[in-house]
C-alpha atoms as a PDB file:
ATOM      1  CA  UNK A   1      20.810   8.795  -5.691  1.00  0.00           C
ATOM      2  CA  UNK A   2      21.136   5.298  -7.057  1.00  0.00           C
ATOM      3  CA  UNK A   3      21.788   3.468  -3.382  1.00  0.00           C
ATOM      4  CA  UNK A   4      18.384   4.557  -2.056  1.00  0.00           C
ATOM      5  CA  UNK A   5      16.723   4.038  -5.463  1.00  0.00           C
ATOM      6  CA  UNK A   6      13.940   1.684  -5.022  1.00  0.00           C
ATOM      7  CA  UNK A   7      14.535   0.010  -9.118  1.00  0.00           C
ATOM      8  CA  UNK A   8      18.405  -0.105  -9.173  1.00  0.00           C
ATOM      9  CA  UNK A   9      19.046  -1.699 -12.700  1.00  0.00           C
ATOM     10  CA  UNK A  10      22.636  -3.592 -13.130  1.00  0.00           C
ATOM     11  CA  UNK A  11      23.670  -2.110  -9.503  1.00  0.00           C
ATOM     12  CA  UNK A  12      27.149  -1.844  -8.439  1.00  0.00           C
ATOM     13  CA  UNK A  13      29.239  -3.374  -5.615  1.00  0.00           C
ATOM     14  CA  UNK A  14      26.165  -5.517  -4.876  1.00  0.00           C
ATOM     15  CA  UNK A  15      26.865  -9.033  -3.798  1.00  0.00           C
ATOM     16  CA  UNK A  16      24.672 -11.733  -2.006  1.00  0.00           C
ATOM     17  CA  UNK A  17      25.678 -15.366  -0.108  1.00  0.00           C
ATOM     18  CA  UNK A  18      25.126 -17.975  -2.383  1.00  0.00           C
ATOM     19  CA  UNK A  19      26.140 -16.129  -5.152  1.00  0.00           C
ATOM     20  CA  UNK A  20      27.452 -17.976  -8.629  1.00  0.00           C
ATOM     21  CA  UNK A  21      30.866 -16.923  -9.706  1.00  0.00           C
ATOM     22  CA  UNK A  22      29.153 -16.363 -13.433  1.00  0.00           C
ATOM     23  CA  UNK A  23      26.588 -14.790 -11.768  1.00  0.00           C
ATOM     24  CA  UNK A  24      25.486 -11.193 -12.282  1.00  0.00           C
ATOM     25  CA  UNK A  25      22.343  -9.372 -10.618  1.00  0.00           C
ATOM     26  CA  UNK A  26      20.214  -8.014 -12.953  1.00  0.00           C
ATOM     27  CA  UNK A  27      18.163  -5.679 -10.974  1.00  0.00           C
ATOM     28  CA  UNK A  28      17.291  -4.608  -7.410  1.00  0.00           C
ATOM     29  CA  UNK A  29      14.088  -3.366  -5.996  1.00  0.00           C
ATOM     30  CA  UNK A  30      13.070  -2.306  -2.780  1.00  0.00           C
ATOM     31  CA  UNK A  31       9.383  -1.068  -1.659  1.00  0.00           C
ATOM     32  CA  UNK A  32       8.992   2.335  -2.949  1.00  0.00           C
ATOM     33  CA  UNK A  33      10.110   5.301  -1.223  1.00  0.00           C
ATOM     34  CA  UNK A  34       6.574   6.287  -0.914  1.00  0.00           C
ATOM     35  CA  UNK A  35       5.415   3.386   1.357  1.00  0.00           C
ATOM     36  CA  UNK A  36       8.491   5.264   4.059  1.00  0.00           C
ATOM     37  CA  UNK A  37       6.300   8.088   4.772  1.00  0.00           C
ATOM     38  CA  UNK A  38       4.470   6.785   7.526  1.00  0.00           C
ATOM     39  CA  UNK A  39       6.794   5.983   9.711  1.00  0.00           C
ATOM     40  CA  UNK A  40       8.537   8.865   8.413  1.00  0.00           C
ATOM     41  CA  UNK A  41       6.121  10.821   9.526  1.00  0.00           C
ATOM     42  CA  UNK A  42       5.675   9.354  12.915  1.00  0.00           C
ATOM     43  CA  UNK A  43       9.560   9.459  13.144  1.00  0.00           C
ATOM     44  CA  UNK A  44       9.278  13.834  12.448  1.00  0.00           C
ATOM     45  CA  UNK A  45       6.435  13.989  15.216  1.00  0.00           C
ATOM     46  CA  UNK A  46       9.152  12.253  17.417  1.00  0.00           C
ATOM     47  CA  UNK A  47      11.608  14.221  17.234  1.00  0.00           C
ATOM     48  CA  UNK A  48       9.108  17.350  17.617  1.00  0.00           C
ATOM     49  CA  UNK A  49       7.938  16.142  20.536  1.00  0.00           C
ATOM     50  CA  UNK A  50      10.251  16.784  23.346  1.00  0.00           C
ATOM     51  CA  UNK A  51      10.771  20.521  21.787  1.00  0.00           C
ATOM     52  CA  UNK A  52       6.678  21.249  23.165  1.00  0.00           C
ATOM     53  CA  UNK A  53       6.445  18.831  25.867  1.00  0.00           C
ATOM     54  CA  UNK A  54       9.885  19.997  28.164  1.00  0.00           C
ATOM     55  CA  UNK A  55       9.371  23.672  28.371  1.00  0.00           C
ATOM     56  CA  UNK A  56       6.122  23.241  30.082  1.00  0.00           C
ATOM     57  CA  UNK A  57       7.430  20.207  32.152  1.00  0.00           C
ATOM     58  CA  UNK A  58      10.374  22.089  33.689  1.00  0.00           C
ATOM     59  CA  UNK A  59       8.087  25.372  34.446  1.00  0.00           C
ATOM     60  CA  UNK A  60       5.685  22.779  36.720  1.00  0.00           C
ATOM     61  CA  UNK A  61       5.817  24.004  40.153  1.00  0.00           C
ATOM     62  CA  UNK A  62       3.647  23.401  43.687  1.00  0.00           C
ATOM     63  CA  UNK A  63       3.917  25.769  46.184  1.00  0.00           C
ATOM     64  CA  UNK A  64       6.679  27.490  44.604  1.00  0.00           C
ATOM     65  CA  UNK A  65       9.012  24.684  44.138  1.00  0.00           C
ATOM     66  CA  UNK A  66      10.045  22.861  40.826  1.00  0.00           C
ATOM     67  CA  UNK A  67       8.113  19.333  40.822  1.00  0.00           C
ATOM     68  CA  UNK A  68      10.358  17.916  38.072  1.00  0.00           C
ATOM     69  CA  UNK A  69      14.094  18.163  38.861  1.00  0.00           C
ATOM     70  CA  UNK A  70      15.497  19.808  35.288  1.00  0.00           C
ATOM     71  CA  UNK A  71      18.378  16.872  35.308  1.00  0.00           C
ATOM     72  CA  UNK A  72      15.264  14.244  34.991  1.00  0.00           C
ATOM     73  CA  UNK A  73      14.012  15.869  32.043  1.00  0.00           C
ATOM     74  CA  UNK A  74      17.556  15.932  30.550  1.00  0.00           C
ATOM     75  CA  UNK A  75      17.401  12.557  31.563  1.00  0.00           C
ATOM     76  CA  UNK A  76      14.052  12.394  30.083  1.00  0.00           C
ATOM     77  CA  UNK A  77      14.996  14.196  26.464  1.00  0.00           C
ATOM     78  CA  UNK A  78      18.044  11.833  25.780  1.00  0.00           C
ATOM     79  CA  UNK A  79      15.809   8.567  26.006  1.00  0.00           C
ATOM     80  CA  UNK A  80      13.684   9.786  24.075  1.00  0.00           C
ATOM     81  CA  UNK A  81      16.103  10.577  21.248  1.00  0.00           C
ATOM     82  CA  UNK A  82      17.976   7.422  21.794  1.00  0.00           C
ATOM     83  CA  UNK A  83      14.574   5.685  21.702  1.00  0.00           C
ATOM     84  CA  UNK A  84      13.571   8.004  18.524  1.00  0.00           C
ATOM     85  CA  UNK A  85      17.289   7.609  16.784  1.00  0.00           C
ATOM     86  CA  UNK A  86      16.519   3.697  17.237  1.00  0.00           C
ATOM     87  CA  UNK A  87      13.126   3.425  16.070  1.00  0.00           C
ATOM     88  CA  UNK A  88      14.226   5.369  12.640  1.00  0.00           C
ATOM     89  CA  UNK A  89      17.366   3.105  12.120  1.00  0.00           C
ATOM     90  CA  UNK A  90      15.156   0.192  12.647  1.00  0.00           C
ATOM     91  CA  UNK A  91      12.679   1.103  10.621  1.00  0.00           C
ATOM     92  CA  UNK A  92      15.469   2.464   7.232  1.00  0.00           C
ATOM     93  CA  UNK A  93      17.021  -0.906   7.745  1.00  0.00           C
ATOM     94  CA  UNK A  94      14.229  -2.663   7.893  1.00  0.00           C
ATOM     95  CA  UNK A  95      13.538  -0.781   3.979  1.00  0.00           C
ATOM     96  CA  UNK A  96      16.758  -0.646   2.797  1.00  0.00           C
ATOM     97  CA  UNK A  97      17.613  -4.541   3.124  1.00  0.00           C
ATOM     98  CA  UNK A  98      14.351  -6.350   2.780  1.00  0.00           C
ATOM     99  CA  UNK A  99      15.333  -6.492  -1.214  1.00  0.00           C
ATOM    100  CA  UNK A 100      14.148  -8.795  -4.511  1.00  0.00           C
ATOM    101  CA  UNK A 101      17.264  -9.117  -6.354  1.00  0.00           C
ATOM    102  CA  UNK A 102      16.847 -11.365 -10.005  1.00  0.00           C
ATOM    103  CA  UNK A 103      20.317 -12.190 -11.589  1.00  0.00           C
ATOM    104  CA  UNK A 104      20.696 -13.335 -14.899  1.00  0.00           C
ATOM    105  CA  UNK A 105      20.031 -17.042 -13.430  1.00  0.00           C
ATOM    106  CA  UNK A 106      17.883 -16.971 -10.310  1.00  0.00           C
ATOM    107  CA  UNK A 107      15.298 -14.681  -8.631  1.00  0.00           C
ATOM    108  CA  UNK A 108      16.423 -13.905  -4.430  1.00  0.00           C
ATOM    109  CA  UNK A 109      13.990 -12.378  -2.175  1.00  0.00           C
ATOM    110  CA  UNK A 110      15.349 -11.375   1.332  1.00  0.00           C
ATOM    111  CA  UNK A 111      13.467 -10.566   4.030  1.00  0.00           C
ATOM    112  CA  UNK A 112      15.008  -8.746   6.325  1.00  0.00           C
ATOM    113  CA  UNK A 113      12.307  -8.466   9.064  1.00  0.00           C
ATOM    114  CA  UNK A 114      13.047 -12.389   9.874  1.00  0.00           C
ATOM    115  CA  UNK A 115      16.384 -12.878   7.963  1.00  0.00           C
ATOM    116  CA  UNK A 116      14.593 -15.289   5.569  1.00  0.00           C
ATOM    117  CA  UNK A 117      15.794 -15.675   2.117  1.00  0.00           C
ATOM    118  CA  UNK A 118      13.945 -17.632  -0.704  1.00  0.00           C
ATOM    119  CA  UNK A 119      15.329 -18.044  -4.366  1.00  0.00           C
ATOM    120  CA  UNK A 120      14.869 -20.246  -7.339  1.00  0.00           C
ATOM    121  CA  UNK A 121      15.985 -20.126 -10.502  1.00  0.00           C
ATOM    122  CA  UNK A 122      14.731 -18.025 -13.351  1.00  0.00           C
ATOM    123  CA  UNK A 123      13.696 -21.979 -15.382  1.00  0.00           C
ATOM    124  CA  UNK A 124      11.494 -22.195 -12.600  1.00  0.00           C
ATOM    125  CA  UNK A 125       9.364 -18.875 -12.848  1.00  0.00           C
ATOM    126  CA  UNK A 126       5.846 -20.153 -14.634  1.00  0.00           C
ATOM    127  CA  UNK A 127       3.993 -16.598 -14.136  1.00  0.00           C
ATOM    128  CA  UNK A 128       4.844 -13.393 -13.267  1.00  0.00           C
ATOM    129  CA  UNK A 129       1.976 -11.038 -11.747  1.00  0.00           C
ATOM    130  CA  UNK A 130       1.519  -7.397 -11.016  1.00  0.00           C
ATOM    131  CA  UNK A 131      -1.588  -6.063  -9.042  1.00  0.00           C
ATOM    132  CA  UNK A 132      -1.786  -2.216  -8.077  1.00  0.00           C
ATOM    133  CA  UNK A 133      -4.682  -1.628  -5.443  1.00  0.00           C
ATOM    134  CA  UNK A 134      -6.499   1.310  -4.490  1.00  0.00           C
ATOM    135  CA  UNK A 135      -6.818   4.911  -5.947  1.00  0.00           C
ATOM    136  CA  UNK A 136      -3.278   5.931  -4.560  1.00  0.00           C
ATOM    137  CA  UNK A 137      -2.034   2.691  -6.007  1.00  0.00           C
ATOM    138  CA  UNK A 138      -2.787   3.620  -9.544  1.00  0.00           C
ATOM    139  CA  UNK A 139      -2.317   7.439  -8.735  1.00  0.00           C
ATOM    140  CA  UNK A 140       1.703   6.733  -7.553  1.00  0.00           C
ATOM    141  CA  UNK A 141       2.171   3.673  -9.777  1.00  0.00           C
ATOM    142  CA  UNK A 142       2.597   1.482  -6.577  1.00  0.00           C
ATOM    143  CA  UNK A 143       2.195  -2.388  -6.487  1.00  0.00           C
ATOM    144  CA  UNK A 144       2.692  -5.877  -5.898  1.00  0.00           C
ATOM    145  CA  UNK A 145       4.916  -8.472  -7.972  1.00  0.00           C
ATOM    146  CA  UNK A 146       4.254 -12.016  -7.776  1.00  0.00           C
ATOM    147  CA  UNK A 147       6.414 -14.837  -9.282  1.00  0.00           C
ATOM    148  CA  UNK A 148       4.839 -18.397  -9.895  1.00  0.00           C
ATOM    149  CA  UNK A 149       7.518 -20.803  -9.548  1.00  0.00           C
ATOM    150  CA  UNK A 150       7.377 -24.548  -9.704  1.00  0.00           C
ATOM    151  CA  UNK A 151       9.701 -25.017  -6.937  1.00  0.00           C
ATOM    152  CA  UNK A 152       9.639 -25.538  -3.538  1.00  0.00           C
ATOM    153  CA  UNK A 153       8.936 -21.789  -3.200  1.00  0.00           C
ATOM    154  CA  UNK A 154       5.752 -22.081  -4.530  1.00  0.00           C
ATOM    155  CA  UNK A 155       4.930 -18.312  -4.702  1.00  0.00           C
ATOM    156  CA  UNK A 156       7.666 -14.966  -4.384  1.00  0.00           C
ATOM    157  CA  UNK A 157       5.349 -11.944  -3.622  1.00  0.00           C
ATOM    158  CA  UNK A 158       7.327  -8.768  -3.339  1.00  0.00           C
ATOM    159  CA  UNK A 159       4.704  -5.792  -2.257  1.00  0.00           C
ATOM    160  CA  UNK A 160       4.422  -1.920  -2.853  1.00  0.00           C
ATOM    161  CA  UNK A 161       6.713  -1.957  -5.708  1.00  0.00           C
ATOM    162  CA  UNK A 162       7.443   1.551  -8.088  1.00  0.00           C
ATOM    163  CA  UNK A 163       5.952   1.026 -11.204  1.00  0.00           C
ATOM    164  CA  UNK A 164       5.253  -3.058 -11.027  1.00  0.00           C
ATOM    165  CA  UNK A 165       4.031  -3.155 -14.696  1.00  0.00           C
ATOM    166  CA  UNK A 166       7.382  -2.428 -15.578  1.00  0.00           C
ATOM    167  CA  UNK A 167       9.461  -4.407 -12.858  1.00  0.00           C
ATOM    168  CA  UNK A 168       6.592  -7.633 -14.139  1.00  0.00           C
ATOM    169  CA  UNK A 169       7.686  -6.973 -17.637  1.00  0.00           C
ATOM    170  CA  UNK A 170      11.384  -7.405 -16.669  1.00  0.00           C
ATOM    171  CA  UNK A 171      11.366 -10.155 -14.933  1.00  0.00           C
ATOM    172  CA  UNK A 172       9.211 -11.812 -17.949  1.00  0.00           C
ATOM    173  CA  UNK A 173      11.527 -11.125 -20.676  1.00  0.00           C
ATOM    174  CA  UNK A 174      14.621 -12.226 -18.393  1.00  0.00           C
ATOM    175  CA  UNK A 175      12.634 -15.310 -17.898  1.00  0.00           C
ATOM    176  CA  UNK A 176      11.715 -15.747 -21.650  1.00  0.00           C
ATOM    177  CA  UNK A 177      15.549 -15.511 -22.603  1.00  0.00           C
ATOM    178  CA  UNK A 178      16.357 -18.250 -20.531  1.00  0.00           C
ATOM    179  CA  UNK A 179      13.733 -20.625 -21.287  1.00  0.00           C
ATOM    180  CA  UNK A 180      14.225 -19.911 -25.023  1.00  0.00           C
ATOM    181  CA  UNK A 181      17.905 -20.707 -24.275  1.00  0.00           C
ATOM    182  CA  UNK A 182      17.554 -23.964 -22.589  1.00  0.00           C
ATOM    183  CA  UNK A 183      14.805 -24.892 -24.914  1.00  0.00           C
ATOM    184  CA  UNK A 184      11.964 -25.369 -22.566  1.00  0.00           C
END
Protein backbone atom coordinates (compact mmCIF):
# COMPACT_ATOMS: atom_id res chain seq x y z
CA UNK A 1 0.00 0.00 0.00
CA UNK A 2 1.80 2.93 -1.55
CA UNK A 3 0.29 5.78 1.07
CA UNK A 4 1.88 4.10 4.09
CA UNK A 5 5.01 3.15 2.10
CA UNK A 6 7.93 4.56 3.82
CA UNK A 7 10.08 5.17 -0.04
CA UNK A 8 7.12 6.45 -2.19
CA UNK A 9 8.94 7.16 -5.59
CA UNK A 10 7.09 9.87 -8.02
CA UNK A 11 3.96 9.81 -5.44
CA UNK A 12 0.63 10.92 -6.42
CA UNK A 13 -1.73 13.72 -5.28
CA UNK A 14 1.19 14.93 -3.13
CA UNK A 15 1.55 18.65 -2.83
CA UNK A 16 3.50 20.92 -0.31
CA UNK A 17 3.28 25.05 0.50
CA UNK A 18 5.84 26.65 -1.28
CA UNK A 19 5.62 24.54 -4.03
CA UNK A 20 6.98 25.70 -7.77
CA UNK A 21 4.40 25.50 -10.45
CA UNK A 22 7.28 23.46 -12.62
CA UNK A 23 7.87 21.68 -9.73
CA UNK A 24 7.52 17.92 -9.34
CA UNK A 25 8.46 15.73 -6.12
CA UNK A 26 10.69 13.21 -6.84
CA UNK A 27 10.41 10.98 -3.92
CA UNK A 28 8.97 10.69 -0.40
CA UNK A 29 10.31 8.95 2.60
CA UNK A 30 9.15 8.53 5.92
CA UNK A 31 11.01 6.57 8.93
CA UNK A 32 10.55 3.00 8.28
CA UNK A 33 7.66 1.10 9.31
CA UNK A 34 9.89 -0.81 11.55
CA UNK A 35 10.89 2.09 13.89
CA UNK A 36 6.44 2.05 14.62
CA UNK A 37 6.68 -1.01 16.58
CA UNK A 38 7.33 0.35 19.80
CA UNK A 39 4.80 2.39 20.32
CA UNK A 40 2.89 -0.06 18.47
CA UNK A 41 3.46 -2.29 20.84
CA UNK A 42 2.79 -0.17 23.83
CA UNK A 43 -0.40 0.99 21.92
CA UNK A 44 -1.61 -3.28 21.77
CA UNK A 45 -0.76 -3.56 25.64
CA UNK A 46 -3.23 -0.54 25.91
CA UNK A 47 -5.86 -1.64 24.55
CA UNK A 48 -5.35 -5.16 26.42
CA UNK A 49 -5.33 -3.63 29.43
CA UNK A 50 -8.73 -2.75 30.57
CA UNK A 51 -9.90 -6.42 29.22
CA UNK A 52 -7.65 -7.98 32.64
CA UNK A 53 -7.77 -5.12 34.88
CA UNK A 54 -12.02 -4.51 35.02
CA UNK A 55 -13.20 -7.96 35.70
CA UNK A 56 -11.30 -8.11 38.87
CA UNK A 57 -12.08 -4.38 39.70
CA UNK A 58 -15.87 -4.78 39.52
CA UNK A 59 -15.76 -8.28 41.60
CA UNK A 60 -13.92 -6.04 44.64
CA UNK A 61 -16.14 -6.20 47.53
CA UNK A 62 -15.88 -5.37 51.63
CA UNK A 63 -18.23 -6.78 53.72
CA UNK A 64 -20.33 -7.92 51.02
CA UNK A 65 -20.81 -4.77 49.18
CA UNK A 66 -19.31 -3.68 45.73
CA UNK A 67 -16.37 -1.05 46.55
CA UNK A 68 -16.25 0.20 42.93
CA UNK A 69 -19.65 1.33 41.59
CA UNK A 70 -19.72 -0.70 37.94
CA UNK A 71 -20.80 2.87 36.21
CA UNK A 72 -17.15 4.23 37.46
CA UNK A 73 -15.43 1.57 35.77
CA UNK A 74 -17.52 2.20 32.61
CA UNK A 75 -16.52 5.51 33.32
CA UNK A 76 -13.13 4.23 33.88
CA UNK A 77 -12.88 1.91 30.45
CA UNK A 78 -13.99 4.82 28.08
CA UNK A 79 -11.03 7.17 29.27
CA UNK A 80 -8.94 4.89 28.88
CA UNK A 81 -9.81 4.15 25.25
CA UNK A 82 -10.27 7.75 24.49
CA UNK A 83 -6.86 8.27 26.14
CA UNK A 84 -5.50 4.99 24.17
CA UNK A 85 -7.43 6.03 20.67
CA UNK A 86 -5.46 9.48 21.22
CA UNK A 87 -2.14 8.38 22.06
CA UNK A 88 -2.16 6.02 18.71
CA UNK A 89 -3.46 8.91 16.43
CA UNK A 90 -0.81 11.03 17.88
CA UNK A 91 1.73 8.90 17.59
CA UNK A 92 0.60 7.60 13.32
CA UNK A 93 0.50 11.29 12.70
CA UNK A 94 3.33 12.08 14.22
CA UNK A 95 4.96 9.10 11.43
CA UNK A 96 2.95 9.65 8.71
CA UNK A 97 3.70 13.56 8.27
CA UNK A 98 7.14 14.11 9.63
CA UNK A 99 8.32 13.47 5.74
CA UNK A 100 11.74 14.33 3.47
CA UNK A 101 10.31 15.08 0.22
CA UNK A 102 13.27 16.03 -2.76
CA UNK A 103 11.64 17.42 -6.02
CA UNK A 104 13.38 17.70 -9.08
CA UNK A 105 14.69 21.27 -7.72
CA UNK A 106 14.87 21.38 -3.94
CA UNK A 107 15.17 18.95 -0.98
CA UNK A 108 11.98 19.71 1.98
CA UNK A 109 12.20 18.17 5.28
CA UNK A 110 9.07 18.62 7.55
CA UNK A 111 8.94 18.02 10.88
CA UNK A 112 5.91 17.45 12.09
CA UNK A 113 6.61 17.10 15.87
CA UNK A 114 7.23 21.13 15.90
CA UNK A 115 5.72 22.09 12.46
CA UNK A 116 9.23 23.09 11.26
CA UNK A 117 10.08 22.89 7.69
CA UNK A 118 13.66 23.35 6.20
CA UNK A 119 14.48 23.17 2.36
CA UNK A 120 17.14 24.24 -0.03
CA UNK A 121 17.71 23.63 -3.27
CA UNK A 122 19.20 20.56 -4.85
CA UNK A 123 22.57 23.31 -6.25
CA UNK A 124 23.06 23.57 -2.74
CA UNK A 125 23.51 19.82 -1.58
CA UNK A 126 27.62 19.43 -1.25
CA UNK A 127 27.40 15.74 0.39
CA UNK A 128 25.03 13.31 0.87
CA UNK A 129 25.61 10.69 3.84
CA UNK A 130 24.15 7.42 4.94
CA UNK A 131 25.11 5.78 8.36
CA UNK A 132 23.25 2.46 9.52
CA UNK A 133 24.03 1.74 13.34
CA UNK A 134 23.82 -1.24 15.31
CA UNK A 135 23.31 -5.02 14.49
CA UNK A 136 19.47 -4.49 13.80
CA UNK A 137 20.49 -1.54 11.71
CA UNK A 138 22.38 -3.57 9.21
CA UNK A 139 20.09 -6.69 9.88
CA UNK A 140 16.67 -4.49 8.65
CA UNK A 141 18.59 -2.15 6.33
CA UNK A 142 17.62 0.84 8.64
CA UNK A 143 19.45 4.27 8.69
CA UNK A 144 20.19 7.77 8.69
CA UNK A 145 20.48 10.26 5.58
CA UNK A 146 22.33 13.35 5.88
CA UNK A 147 22.50 16.18 3.27
CA UNK A 148 25.45 18.78 3.38
CA UNK A 149 24.16 21.90 2.06
CA UNK A 150 25.86 25.23 1.77
CA UNK A 151 22.91 27.12 2.80
CA UNK A 152 21.56 28.49 5.65
CA UNK A 153 20.44 24.94 6.56
CA UNK A 154 23.68 23.87 7.15
CA UNK A 155 22.88 20.13 7.69
CA UNK A 156 19.24 18.00 6.69
CA UNK A 157 19.48 14.73 8.77
CA UNK A 158 16.52 12.52 8.14
CA UNK A 159 16.86 9.28 10.66
CA UNK A 160 15.80 5.50 10.56
CA UNK A 161 15.37 5.48 6.93
CA UNK A 162 14.52 1.86 4.76
CA UNK A 163 17.37 1.04 2.92
CA UNK A 164 19.48 4.60 3.19
CA UNK A 165 22.22 3.33 0.76
CA UNK A 166 19.72 3.46 -1.74
CA UNK A 167 17.60 6.64 -0.71
CA UNK A 168 21.76 8.36 -0.44
CA UNK A 169 22.29 7.15 -3.92
CA UNK A 170 19.11 8.95 -5.14
CA UNK A 171 19.41 11.92 -3.85
CA UNK A 172 23.20 11.96 -5.32
CA UNK A 173 22.40 11.31 -8.82
CA UNK A 174 19.34 13.88 -8.65
CA UNK A 175 21.90 16.22 -7.35
CA UNK A 176 24.58 15.33 -10.03
CA UNK A 177 21.94 16.04 -12.89
CA UNK A 178 21.42 19.34 -11.76
CA UNK A 179 24.79 20.50 -11.13
CA UNK A 180 25.89 19.00 -14.48
CA UNK A 181 22.98 21.06 -15.90
CA UNK A 182 23.77 24.37 -14.50
CA UNK A 183 27.40 23.75 -15.03
CA UNK A 184 28.70 23.94 -11.55
Amino acid sequence: MEILSSFIKNPRKTTYGGEDNDEKIIFLLRKSVIVNINWVTVAFILLLLPLFVSPPLSKLTYMGMRVINPGFILALNLFWYIFTIGFIFQNFLAWYFDVLMVTNKKVIDIDQSCTDVSETTLSNVQDVSSKVKGTWGVVLDIGDIFIQTSAEQREFEFLDVSNPSKVRDEIADLVAKIKKRNGS
